[in-house]
N, C-alpha and C. Protein backbone atom coordinates (compact mmCIF):
# COMPACT_ATOMS: atom_id res chain seq x y z
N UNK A 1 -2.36 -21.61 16.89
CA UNK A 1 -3.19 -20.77 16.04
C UNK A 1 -4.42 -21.53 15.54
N UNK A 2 -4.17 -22.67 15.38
CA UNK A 2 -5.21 -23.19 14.93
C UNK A 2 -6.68 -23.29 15.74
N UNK A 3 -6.41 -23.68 17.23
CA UNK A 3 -7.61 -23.13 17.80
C UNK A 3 -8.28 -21.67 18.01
N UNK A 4 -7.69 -20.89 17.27
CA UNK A 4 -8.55 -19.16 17.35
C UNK A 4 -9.52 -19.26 16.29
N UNK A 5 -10.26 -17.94 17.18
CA UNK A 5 -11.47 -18.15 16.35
C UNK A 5 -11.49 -17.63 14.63
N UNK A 6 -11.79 -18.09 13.63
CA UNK A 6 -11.78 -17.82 12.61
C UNK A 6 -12.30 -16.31 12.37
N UNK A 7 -12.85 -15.97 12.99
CA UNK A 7 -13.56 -14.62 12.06
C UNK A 7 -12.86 -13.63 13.09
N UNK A 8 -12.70 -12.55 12.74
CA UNK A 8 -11.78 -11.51 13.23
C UNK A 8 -10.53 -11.24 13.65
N UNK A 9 -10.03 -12.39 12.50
CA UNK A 9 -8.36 -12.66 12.60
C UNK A 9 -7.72 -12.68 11.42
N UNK A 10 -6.89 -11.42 10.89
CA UNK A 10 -6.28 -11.60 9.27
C UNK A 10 -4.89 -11.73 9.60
N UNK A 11 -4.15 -12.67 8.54
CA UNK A 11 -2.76 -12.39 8.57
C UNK A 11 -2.57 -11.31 7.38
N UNK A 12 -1.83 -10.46 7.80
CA UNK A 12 -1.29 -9.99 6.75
C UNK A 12 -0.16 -10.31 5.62
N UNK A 13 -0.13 -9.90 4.86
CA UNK A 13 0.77 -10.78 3.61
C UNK A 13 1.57 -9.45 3.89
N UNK A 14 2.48 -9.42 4.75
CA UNK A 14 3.63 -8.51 4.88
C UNK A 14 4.46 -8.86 6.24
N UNK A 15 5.68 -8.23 6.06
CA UNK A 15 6.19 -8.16 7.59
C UNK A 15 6.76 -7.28 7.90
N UNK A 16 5.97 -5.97 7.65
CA UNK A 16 6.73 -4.74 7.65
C UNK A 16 5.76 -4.00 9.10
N UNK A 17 6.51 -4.05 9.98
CA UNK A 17 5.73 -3.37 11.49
C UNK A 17 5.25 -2.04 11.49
N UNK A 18 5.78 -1.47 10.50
CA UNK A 18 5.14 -0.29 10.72
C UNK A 18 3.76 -0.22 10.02
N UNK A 19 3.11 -0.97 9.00
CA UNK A 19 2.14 -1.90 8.26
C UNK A 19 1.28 -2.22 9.25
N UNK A 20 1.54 -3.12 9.73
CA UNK A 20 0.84 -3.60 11.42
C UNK A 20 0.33 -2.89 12.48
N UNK A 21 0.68 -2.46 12.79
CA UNK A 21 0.68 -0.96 13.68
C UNK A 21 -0.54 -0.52 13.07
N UNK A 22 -0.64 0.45 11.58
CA UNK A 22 -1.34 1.13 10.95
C UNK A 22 -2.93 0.54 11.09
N UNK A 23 -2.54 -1.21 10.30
CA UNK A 23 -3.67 -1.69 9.94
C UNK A 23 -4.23 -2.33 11.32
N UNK A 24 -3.51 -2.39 12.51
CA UNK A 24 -4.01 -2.88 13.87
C UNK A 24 -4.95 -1.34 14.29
N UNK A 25 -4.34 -0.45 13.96
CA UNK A 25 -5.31 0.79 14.67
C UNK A 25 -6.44 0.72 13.61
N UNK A 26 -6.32 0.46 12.49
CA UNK A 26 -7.74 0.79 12.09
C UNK A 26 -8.89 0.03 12.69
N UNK A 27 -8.14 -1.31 12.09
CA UNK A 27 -9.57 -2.64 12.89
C UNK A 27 -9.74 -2.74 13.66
N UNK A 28 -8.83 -2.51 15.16
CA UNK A 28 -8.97 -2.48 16.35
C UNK A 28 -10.84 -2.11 16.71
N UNK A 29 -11.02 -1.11 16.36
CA UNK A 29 -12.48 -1.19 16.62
C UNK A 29 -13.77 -1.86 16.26
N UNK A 30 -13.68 -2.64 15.48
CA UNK A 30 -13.84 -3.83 14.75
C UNK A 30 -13.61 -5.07 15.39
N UNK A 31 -12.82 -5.18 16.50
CA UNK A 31 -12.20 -6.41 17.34
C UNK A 31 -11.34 -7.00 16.18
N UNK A 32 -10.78 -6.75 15.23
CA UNK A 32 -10.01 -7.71 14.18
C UNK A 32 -8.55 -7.35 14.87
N UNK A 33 -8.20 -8.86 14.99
CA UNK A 33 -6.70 -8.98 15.20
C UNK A 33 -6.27 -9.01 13.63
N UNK A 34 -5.03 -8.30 13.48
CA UNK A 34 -3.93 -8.54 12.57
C UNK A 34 -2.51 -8.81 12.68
N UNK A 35 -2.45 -10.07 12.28
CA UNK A 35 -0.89 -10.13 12.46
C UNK A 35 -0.02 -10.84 11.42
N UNK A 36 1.02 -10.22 11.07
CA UNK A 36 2.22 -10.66 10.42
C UNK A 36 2.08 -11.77 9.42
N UNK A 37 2.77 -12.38 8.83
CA UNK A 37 2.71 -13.66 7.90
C UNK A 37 3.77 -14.25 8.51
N UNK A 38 4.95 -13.71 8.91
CA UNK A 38 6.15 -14.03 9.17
C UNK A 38 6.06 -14.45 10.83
N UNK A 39 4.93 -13.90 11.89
CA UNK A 39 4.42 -15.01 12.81
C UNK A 39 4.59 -16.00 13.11
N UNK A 40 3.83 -16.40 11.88
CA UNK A 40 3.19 -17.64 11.29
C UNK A 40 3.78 -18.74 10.31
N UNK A 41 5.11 -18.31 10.17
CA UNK A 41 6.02 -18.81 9.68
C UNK A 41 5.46 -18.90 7.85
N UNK A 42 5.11 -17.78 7.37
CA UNK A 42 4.97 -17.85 6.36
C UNK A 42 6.24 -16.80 5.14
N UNK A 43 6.67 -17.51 4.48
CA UNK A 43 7.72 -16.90 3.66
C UNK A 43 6.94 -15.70 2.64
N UNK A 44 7.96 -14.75 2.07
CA UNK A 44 7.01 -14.03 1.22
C UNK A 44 7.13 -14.65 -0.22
N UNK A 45 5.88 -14.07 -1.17
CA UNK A 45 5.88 -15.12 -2.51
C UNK A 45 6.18 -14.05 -3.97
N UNK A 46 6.37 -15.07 -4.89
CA UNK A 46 6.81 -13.31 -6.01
C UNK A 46 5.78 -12.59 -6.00
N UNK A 47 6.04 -11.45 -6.78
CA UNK A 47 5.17 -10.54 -6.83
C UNK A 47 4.88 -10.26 -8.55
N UNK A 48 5.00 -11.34 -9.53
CA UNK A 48 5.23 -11.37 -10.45
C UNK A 48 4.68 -10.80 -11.59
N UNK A 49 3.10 -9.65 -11.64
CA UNK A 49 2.26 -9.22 -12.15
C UNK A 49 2.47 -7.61 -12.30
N UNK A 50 2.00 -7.41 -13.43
CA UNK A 50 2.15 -5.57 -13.27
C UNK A 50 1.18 -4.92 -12.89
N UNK A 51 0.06 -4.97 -12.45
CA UNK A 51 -0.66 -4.66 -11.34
C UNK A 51 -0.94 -4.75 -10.32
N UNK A 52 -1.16 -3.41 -9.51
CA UNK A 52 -1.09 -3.69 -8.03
C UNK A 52 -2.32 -4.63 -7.00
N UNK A 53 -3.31 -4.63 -8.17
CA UNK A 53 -4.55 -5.87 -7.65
C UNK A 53 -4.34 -7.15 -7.99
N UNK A 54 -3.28 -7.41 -9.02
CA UNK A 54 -2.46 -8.93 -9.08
C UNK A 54 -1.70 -9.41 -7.98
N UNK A 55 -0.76 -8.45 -8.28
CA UNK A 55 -0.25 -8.46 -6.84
C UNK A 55 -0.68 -9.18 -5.65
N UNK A 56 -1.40 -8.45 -5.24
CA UNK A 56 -2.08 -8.04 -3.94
C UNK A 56 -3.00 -9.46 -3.52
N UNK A 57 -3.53 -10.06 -5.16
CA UNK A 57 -4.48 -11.15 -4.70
C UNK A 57 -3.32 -12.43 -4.72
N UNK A 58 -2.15 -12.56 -5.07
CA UNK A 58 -1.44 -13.06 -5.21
C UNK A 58 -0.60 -13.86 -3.84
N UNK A 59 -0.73 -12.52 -3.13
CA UNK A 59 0.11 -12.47 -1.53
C UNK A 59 -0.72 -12.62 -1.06
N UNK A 60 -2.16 -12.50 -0.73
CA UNK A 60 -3.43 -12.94 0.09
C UNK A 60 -3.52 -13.84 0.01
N UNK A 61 -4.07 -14.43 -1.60
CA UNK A 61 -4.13 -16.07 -1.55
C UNK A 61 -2.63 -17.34 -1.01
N UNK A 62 -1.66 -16.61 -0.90
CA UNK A 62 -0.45 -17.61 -0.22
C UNK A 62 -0.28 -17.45 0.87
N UNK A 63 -0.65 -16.41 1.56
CA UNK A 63 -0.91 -16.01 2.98
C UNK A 63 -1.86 -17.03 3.23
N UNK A 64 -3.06 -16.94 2.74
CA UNK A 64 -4.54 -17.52 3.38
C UNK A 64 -4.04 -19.28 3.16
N UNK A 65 -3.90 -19.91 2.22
CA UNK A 65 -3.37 -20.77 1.80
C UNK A 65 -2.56 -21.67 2.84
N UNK A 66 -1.43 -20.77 3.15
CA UNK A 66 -0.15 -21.96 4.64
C UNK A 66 -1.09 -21.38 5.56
N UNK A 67 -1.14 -20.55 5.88
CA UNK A 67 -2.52 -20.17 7.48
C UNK A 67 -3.48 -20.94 7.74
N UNK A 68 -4.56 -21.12 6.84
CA UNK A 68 -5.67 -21.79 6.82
C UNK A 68 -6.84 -20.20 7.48
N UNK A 69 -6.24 -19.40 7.53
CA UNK A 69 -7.05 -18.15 7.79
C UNK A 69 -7.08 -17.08 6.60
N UNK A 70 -8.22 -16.66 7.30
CA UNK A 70 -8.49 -15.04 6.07
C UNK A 70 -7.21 -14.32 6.25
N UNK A 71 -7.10 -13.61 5.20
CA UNK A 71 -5.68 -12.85 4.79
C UNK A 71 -5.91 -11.55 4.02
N UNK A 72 -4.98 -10.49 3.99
CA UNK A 72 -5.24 -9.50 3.40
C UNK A 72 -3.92 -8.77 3.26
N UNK A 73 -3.33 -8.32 2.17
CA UNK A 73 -2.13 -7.98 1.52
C UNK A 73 -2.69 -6.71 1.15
N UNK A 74 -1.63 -5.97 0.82
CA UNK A 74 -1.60 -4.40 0.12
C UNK A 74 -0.45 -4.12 -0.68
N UNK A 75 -0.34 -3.31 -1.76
CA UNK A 75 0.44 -2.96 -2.21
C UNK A 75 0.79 -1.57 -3.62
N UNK A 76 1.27 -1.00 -3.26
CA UNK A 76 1.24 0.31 -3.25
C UNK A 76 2.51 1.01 -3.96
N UNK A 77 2.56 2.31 -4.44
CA UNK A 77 3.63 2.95 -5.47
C UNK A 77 2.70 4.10 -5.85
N UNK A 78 3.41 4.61 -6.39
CA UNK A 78 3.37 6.25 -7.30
C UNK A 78 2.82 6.09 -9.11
N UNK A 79 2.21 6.62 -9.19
CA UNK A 79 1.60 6.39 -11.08
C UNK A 79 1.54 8.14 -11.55
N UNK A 80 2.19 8.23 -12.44
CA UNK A 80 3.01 9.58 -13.11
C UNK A 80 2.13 9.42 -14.31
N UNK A 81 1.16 10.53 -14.63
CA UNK A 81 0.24 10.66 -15.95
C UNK A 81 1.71 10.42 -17.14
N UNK A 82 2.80 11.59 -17.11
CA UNK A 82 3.30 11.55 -18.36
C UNK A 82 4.23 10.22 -18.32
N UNK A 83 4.14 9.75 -17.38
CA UNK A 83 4.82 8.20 -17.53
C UNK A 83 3.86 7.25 -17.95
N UNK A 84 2.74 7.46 -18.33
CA UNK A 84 1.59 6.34 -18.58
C UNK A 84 1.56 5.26 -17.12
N UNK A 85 1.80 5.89 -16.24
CA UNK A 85 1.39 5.24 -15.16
C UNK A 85 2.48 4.75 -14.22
N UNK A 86 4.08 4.99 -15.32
CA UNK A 86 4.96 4.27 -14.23
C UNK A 86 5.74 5.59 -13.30
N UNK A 87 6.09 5.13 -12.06
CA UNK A 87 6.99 3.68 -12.24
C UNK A 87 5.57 2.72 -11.78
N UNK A 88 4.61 2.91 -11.17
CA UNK A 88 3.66 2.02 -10.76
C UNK A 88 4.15 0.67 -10.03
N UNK A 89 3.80 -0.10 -9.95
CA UNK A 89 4.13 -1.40 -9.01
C UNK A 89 5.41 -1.58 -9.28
N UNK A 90 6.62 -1.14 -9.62
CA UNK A 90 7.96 -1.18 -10.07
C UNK A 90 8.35 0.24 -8.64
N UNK A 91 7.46 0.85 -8.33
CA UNK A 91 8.06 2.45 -7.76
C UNK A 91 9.19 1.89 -6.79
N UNK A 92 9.39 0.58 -6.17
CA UNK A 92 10.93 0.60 -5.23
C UNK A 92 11.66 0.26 -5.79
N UNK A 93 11.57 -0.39 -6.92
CA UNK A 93 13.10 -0.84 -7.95
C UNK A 93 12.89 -0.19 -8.93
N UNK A 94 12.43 1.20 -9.34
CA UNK A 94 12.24 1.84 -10.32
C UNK A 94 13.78 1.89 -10.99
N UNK A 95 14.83 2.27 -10.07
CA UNK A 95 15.91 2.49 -10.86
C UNK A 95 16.68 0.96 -10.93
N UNK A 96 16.26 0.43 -10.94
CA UNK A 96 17.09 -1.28 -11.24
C UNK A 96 17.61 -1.75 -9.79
N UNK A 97 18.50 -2.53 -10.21
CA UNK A 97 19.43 -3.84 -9.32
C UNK A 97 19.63 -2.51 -8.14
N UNK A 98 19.57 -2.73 -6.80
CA UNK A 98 20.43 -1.88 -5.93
C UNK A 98 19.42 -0.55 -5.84
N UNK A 99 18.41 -0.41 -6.27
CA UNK A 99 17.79 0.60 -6.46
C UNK A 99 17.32 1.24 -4.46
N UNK A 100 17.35 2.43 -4.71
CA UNK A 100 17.49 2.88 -3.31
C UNK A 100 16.33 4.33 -3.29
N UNK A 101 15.68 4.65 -2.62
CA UNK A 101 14.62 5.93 -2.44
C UNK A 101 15.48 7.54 -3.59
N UNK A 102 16.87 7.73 -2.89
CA UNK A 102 17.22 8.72 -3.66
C UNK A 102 17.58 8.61 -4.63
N UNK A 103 17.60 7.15 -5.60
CA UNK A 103 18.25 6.51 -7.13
C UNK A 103 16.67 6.90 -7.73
N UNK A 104 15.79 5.85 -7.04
CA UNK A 104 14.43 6.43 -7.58
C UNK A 104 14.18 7.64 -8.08
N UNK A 105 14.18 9.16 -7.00
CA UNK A 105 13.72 9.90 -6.80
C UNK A 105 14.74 10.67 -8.22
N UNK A 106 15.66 10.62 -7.81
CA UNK A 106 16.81 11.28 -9.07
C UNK A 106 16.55 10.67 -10.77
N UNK A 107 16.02 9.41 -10.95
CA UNK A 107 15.30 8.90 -12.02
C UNK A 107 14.01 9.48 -12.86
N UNK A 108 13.06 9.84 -11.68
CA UNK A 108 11.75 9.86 -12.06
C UNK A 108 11.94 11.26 -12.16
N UNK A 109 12.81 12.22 -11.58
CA UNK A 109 13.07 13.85 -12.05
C UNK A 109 13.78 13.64 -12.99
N UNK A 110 14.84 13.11 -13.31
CA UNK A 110 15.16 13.23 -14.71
C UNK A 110 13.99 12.89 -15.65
N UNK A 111 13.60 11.79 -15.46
CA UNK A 111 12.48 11.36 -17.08
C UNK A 111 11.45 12.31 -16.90
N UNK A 112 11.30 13.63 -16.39
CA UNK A 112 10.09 14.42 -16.24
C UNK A 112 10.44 15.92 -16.71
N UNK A 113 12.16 15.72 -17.26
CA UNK A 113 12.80 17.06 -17.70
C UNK A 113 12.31 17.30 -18.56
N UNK A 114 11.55 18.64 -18.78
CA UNK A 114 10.93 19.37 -19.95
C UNK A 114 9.49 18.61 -20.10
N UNK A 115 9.19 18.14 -19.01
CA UNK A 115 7.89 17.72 -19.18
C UNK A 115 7.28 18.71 -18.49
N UNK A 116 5.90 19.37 -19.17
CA UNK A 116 4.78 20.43 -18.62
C UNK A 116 3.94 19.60 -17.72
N UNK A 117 3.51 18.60 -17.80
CA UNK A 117 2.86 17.49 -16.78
C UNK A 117 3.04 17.11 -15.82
N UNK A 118 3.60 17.80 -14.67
CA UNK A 118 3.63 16.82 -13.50
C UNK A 118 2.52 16.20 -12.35
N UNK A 119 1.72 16.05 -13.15
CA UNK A 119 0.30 15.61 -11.81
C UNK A 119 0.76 14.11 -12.07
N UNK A 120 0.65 13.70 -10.58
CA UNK A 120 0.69 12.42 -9.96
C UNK A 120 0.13 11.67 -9.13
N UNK A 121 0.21 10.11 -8.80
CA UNK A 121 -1.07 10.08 -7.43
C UNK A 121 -0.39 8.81 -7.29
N UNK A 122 -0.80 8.71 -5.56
CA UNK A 122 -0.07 7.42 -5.14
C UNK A 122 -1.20 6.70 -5.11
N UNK A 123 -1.38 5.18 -5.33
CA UNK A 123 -2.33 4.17 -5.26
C UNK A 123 -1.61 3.14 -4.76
N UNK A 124 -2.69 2.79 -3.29
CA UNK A 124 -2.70 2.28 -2.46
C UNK A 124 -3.69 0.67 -2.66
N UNK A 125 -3.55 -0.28 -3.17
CA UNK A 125 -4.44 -2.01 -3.32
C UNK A 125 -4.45 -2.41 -1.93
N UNK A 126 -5.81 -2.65 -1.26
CA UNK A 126 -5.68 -3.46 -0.67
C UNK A 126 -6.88 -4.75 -0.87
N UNK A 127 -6.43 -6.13 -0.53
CA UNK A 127 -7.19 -7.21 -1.17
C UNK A 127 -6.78 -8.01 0.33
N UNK A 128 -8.34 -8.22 0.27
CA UNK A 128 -8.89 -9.42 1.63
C UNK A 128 -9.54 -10.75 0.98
N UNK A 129 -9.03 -11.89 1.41
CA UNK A 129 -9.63 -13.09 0.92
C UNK A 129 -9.78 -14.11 2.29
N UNK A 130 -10.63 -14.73 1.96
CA UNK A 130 -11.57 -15.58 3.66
C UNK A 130 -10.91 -16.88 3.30
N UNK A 131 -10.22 -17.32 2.22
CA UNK A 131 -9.82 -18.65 2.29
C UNK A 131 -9.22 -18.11 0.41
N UNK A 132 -8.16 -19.54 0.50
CA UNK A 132 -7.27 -19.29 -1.04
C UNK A 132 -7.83 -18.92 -2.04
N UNK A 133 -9.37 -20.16 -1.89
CA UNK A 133 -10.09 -19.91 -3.24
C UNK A 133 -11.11 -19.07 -3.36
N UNK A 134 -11.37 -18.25 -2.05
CA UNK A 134 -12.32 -16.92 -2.03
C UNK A 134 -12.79 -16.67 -3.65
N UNK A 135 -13.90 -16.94 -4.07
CA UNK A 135 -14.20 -15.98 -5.35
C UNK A 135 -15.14 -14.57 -5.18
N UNK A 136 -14.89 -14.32 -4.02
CA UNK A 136 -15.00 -12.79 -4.22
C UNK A 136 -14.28 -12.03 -3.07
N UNK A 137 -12.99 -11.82 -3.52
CA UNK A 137 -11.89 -11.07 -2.64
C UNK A 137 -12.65 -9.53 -2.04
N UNK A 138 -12.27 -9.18 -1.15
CA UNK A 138 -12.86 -7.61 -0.90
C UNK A 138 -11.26 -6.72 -1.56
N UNK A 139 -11.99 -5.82 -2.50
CA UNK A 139 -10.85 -4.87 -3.26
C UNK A 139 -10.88 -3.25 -2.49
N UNK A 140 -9.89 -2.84 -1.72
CA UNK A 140 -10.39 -1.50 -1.04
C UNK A 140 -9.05 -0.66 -2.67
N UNK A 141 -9.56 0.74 -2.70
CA UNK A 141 -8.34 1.30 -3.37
C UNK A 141 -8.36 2.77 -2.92
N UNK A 142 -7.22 3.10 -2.82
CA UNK A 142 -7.42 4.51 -2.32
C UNK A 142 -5.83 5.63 -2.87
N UNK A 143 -6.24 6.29 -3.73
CA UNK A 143 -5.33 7.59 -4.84
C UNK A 143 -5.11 8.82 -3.80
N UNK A 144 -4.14 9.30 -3.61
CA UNK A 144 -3.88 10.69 -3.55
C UNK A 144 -3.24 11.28 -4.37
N UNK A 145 -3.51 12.56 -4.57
CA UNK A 145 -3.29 13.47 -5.89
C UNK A 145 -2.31 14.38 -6.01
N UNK A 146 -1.51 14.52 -6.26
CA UNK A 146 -0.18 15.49 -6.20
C UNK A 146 0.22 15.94 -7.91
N UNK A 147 1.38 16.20 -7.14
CA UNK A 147 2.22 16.91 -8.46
C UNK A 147 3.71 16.29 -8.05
N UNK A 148 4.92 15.51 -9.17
CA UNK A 148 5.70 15.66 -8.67
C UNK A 148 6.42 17.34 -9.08
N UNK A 149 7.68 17.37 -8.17
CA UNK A 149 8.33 18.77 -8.30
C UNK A 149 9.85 18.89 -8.29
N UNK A 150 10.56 18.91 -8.50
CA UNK A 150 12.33 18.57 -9.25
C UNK A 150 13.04 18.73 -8.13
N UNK A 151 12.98 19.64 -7.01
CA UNK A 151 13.47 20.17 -5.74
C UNK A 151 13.09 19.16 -4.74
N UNK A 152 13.68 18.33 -4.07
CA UNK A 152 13.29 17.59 -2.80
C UNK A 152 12.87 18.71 -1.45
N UNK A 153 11.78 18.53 -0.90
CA UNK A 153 11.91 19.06 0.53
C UNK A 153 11.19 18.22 1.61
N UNK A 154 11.36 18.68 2.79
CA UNK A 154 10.64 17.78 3.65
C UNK A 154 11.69 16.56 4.48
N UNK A 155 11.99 16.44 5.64
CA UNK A 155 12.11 14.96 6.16
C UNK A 155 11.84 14.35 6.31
N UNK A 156 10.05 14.07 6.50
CA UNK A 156 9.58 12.93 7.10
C UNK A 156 9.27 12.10 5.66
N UNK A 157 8.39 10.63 6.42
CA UNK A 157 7.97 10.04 5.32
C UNK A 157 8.50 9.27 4.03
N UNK A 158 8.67 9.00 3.10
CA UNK A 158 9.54 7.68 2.64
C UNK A 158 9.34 7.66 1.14
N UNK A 159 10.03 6.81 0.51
CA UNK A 159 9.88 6.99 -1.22
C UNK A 159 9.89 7.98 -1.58
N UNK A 160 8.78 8.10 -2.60
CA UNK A 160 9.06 9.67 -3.53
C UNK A 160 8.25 10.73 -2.86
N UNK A 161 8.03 10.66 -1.58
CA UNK A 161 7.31 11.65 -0.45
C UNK A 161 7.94 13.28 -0.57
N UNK A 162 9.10 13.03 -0.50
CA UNK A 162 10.23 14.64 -0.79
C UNK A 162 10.18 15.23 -2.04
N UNK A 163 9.16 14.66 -3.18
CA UNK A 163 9.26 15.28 -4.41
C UNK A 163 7.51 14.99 -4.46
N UNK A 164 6.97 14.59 -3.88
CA UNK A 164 5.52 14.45 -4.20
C UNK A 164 4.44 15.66 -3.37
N UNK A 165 4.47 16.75 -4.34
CA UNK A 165 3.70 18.24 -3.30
C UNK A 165 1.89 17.64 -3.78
N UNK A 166 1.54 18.31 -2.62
CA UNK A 166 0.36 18.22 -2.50
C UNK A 166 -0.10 19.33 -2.48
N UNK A 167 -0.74 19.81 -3.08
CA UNK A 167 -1.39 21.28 -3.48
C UNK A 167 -2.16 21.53 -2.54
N UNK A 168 -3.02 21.19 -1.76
CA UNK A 168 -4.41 21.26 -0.89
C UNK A 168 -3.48 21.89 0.42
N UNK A 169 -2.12 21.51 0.74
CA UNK A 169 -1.41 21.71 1.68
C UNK A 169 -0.50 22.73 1.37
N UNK A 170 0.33 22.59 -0.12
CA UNK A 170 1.03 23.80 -0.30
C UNK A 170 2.43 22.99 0.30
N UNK A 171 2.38 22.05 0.43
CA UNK A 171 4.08 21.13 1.03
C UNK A 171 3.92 19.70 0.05
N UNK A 172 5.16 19.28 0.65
CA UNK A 172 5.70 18.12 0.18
C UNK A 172 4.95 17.14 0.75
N UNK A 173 4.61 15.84 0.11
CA UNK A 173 4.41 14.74 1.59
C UNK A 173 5.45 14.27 2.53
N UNK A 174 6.58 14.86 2.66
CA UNK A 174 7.55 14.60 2.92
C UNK A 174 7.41 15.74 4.34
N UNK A 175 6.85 17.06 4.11
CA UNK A 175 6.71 17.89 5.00
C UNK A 175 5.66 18.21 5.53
N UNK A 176 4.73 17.13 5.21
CA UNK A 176 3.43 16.54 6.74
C UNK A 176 3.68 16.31 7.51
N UNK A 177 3.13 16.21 8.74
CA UNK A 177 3.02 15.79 9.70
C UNK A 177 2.44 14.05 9.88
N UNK A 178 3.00 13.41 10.62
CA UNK A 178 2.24 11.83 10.43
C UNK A 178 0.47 12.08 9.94
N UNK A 179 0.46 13.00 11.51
CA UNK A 179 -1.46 12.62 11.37
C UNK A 179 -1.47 13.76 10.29
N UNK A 180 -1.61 14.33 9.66
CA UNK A 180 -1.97 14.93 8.22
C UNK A 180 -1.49 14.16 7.23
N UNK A 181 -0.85 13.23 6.92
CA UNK A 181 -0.79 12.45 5.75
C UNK A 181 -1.47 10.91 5.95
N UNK A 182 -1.71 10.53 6.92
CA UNK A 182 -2.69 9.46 7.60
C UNK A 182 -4.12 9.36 7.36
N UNK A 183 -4.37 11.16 7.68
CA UNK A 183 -5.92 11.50 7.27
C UNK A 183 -6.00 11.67 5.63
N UNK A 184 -5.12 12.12 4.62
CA UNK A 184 -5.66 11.70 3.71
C UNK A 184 -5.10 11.29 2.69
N UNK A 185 -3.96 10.34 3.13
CA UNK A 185 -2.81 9.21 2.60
C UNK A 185 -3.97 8.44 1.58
N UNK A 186 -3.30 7.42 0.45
CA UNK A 186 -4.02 6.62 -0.10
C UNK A 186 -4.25 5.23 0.73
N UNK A 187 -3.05 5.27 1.81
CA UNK A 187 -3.26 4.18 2.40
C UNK A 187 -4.08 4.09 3.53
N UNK A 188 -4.17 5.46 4.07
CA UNK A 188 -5.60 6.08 4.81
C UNK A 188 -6.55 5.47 4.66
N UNK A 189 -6.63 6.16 3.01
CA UNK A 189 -7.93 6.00 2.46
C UNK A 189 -8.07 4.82 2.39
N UNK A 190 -7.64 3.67 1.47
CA UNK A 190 -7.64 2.05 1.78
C UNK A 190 -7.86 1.66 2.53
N UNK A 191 -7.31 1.81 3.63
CA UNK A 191 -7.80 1.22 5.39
C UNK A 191 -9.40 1.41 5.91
N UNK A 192 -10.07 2.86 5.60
CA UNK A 192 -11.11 3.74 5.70
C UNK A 192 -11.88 2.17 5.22
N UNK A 193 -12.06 2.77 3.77
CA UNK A 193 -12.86 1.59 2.89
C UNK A 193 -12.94 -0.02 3.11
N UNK A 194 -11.45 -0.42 3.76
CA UNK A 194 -11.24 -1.39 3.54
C UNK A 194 -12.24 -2.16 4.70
N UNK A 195 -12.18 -1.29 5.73
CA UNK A 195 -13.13 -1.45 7.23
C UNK A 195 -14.27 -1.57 6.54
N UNK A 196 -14.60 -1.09 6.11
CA UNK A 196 -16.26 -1.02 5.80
C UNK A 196 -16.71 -1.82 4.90
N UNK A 197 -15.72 -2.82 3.92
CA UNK A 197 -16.06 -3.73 2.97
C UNK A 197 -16.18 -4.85 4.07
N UNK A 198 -15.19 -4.65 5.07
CA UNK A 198 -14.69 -5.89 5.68
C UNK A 198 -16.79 -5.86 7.04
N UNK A 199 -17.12 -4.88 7.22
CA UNK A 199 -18.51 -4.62 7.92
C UNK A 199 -19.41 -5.02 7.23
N UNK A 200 -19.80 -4.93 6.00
CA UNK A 200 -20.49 -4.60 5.42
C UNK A 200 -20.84 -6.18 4.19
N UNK A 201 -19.35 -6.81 4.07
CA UNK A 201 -19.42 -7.84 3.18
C UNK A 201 -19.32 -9.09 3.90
N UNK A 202 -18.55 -9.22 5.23
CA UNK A 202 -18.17 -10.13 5.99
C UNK A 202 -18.52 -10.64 7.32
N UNK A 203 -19.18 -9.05 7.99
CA UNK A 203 -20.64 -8.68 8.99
C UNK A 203 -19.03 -8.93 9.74
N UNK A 204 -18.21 -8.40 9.81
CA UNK A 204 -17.16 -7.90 10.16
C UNK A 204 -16.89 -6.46 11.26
């Protein structure tokens, strides 16, 4: 690795393939390779901050750091107005120790009983850094807007997707189709932006 060329090569601060995949089709036109941390023999690091742009610069800079390459992490969850924002960067262990998609999902409908409020939105961080001490990370962010709704429907799709309706559609995100929640996913949207910081700031 060390002899590739530096510019149009990120590791990602994840090792989740279906992640890869996503963020390989976006840049692909771009010529940017992306690959793995776990490649590269890089371990993952805490995630110890309650924001998802702490986060995010957190796993970039330890990515970029053992690599010696540019890096770029994401990280992502659900933010509930009458929850003041949670479960937010907590949304996979929302329900504690052992916490599982339908413990979540059965949690966040209970704490919403007799609540008139259900507008919600998923936010999607993504953070690119050219080296550890980058002082100016590229920040992409990208919200989609829903409602949650007490009734699960839908199969596809993951987390609180079966309780998260999207009005513009009249379904669940759970009962999209891949390419209709792709086109205007938050993590869509992140990717969208994230290309164009990465063009535009990095001649990328």
């Amino acid at each position: 690795m060390k002899g590739r060329m530096m510019d149009k090569f990120l590791v990602l601060a994840s090792n989740n393939k279906g992640k890869l995949r996503e963020f390989n089709a976006m840049f692909a036109p771009l010529g940017i390779e992306v690959v793995n941390q776990g490649a590269l023999g890089v371990e993952s690091c805490e995630e110890p901050f309650g924001t998802f742009v702490e986060n995010c610069l957190q796993k970039a800079r330890h990515a970029a750091r053992v690599t010696g390459h540019a890096a770029m992490a994401d990280d992502s969850g659900i933010c509930v107005n009458a929850l003041n924002g949670m479960p937010g960067v907590y949304s996979a262990r929302f329900s504690g120790e052992g916490a599982t998609d339908e413990k979540n999902n059965r949690l966040l409908v209970e704490k919403l009983q007799g609540v008139d409020d259900r507008s919600a939105h998923y936010t999607c961080v993504l953070v690119a850094v050219r080296t550890p001490e980058d002082p100016e990370p590229l920040i992409a962010v990208g919200n989609w807007y829903g409602e949650i709704c007490d009734r699960a429907a839908g199969e596809g799709g993951f987390g609180y997707d079966p309780h998260f309706f999207v009005p513009a559609y009249g379904k669940t995100a759970a009962e999209l189709t891949a390419e209709e929640k792709n086109r205007v996913s938050h993590r869509g949207v992140a990717l969208v932006r994230m290309a164009e910081l990465l063009r535009t700031n990095w001649g990328w």
